[in-house]
Protein backbone atom coordinates (compact mmCIF):
# COMPACT_ATOMS: atom_id res chain seq x y z
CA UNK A 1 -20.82 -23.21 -88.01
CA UNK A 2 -23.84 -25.40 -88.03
CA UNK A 3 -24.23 -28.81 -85.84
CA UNK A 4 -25.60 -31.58 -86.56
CA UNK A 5 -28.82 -30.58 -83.91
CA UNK A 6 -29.08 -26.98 -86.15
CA UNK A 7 -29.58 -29.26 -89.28
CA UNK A 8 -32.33 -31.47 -87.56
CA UNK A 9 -34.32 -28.45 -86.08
CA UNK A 10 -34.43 -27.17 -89.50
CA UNK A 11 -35.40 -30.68 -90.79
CA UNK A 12 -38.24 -30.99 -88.19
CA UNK A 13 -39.37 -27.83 -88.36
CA UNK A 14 -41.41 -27.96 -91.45
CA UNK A 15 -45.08 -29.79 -90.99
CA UNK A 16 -44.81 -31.54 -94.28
CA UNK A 17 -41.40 -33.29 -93.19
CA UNK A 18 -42.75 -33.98 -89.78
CA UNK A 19 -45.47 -35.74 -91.74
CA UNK A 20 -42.75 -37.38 -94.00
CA UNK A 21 -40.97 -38.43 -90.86
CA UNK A 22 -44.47 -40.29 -88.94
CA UNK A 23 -44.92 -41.92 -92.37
CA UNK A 24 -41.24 -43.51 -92.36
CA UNK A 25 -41.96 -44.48 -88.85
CA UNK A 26 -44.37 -46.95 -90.11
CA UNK A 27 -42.56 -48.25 -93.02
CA UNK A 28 -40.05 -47.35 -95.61
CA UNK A 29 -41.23 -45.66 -98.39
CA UNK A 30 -40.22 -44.18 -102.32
CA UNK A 31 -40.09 -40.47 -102.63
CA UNK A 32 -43.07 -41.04 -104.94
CA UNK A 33 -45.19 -42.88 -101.96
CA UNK A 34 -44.79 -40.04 -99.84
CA UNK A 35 -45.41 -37.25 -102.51
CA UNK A 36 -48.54 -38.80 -102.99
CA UNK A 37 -49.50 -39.28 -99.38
CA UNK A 38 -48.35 -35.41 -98.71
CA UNK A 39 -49.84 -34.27 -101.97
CA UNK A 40 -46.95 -32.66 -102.94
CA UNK A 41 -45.08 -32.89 -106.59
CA UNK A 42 -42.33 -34.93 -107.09
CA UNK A 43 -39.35 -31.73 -107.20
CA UNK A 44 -41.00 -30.32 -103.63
CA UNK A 45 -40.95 -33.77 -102.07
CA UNK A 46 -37.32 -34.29 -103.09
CA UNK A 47 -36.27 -31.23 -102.11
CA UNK A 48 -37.71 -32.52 -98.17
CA UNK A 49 -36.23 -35.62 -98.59
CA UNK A 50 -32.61 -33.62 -99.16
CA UNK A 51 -33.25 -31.62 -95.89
CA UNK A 52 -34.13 -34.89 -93.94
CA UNK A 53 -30.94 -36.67 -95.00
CA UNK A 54 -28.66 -33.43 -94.29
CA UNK A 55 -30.86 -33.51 -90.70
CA UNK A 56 -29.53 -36.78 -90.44
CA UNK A 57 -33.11 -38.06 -90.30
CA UNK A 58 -33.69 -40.43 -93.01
CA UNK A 59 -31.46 -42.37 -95.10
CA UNK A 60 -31.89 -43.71 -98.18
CA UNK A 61 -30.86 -46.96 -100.49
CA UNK A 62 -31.68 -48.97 -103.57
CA UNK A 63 -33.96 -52.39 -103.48
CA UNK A 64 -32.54 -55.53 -105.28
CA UNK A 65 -34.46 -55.42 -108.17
CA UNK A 66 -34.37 -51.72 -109.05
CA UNK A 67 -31.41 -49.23 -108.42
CA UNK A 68 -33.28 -46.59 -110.20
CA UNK A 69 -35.79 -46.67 -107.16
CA UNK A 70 -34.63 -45.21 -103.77
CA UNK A 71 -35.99 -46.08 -101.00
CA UNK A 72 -35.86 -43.79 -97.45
CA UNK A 73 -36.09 -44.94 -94.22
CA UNK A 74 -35.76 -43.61 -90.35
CA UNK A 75 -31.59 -43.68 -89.54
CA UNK A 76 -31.36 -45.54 -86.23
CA UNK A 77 -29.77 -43.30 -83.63
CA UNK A 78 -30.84 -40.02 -85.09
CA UNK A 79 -32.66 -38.07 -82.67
CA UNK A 80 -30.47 -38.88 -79.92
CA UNK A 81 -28.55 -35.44 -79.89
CA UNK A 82 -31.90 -33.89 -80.42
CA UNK A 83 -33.34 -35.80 -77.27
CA UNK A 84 -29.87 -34.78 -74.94
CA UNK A 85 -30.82 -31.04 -75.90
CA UNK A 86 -34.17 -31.40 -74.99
CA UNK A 87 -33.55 -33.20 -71.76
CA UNK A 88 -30.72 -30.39 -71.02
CA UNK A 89 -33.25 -27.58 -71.88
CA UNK A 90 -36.06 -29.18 -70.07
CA UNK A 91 -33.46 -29.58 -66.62
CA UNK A 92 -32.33 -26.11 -66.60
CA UNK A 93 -36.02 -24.74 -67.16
CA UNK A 94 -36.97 -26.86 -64.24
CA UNK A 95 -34.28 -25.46 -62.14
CA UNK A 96 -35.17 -21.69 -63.28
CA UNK A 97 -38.64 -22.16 -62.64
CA UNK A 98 -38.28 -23.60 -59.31
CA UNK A 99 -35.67 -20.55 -58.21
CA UNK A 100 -38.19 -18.07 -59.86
CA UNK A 101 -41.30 -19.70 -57.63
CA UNK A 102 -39.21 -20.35 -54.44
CA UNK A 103 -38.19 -16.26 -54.99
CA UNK A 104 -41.69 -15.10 -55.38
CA UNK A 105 -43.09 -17.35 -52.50
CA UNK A 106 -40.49 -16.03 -50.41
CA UNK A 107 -41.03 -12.34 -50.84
CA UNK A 108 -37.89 -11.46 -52.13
């Protein structure tokens, strides 16, 4: 079965998406603003987009005066399972590492 953190390593783990993601981080943006700014075609950039949203990285929605247009955005909250692992990961390293060095200085 695949969480929710599987499906945003696999969304971050492609450059072009971690691009995708900085430019969100500045502003929202159309799938066409960011094809452009990637230099990708339309069909590759939507096919990013779809592996953000399942990531649970971006979301997207309709302005006012166009519902043909989407727009995509950052989703609030969504790297906060991402950051727990990391935080997890980075304690038990530090705990390994430090048994590993206090073995070795010890002579063990």
């Amino acid at each position: 079965m695949t969480t929710a953190l599987d499906r945003t390593l696999v969304a971050i783990a492609d450059p072009k998406r971690r691009r995708a993601l900085a430019l969100l981080g500045e502003r929202p943006r159309s799938a066409g603003e960011l094809a452009e700014a990637l230099g990708l075609a339309p069909p590759a950039m939507s096919r990013h987009l779809r592996t953000l949203k399942e990531g649970g990285l971006v979301e997207d929605g309709h302005p006012d005066f166009d519902a043909r247009v989407r727009i995509y955005s950052l989703k609030d909250g969504a790297t906060d399972e991402l950051k727990r692992w990391l935080a997890e990961t980075e304690a038990l390293w530090t705990h390994q590492l430090a048994a590993f060095k206090a073995h070795v200085e010890g002579g063990e």
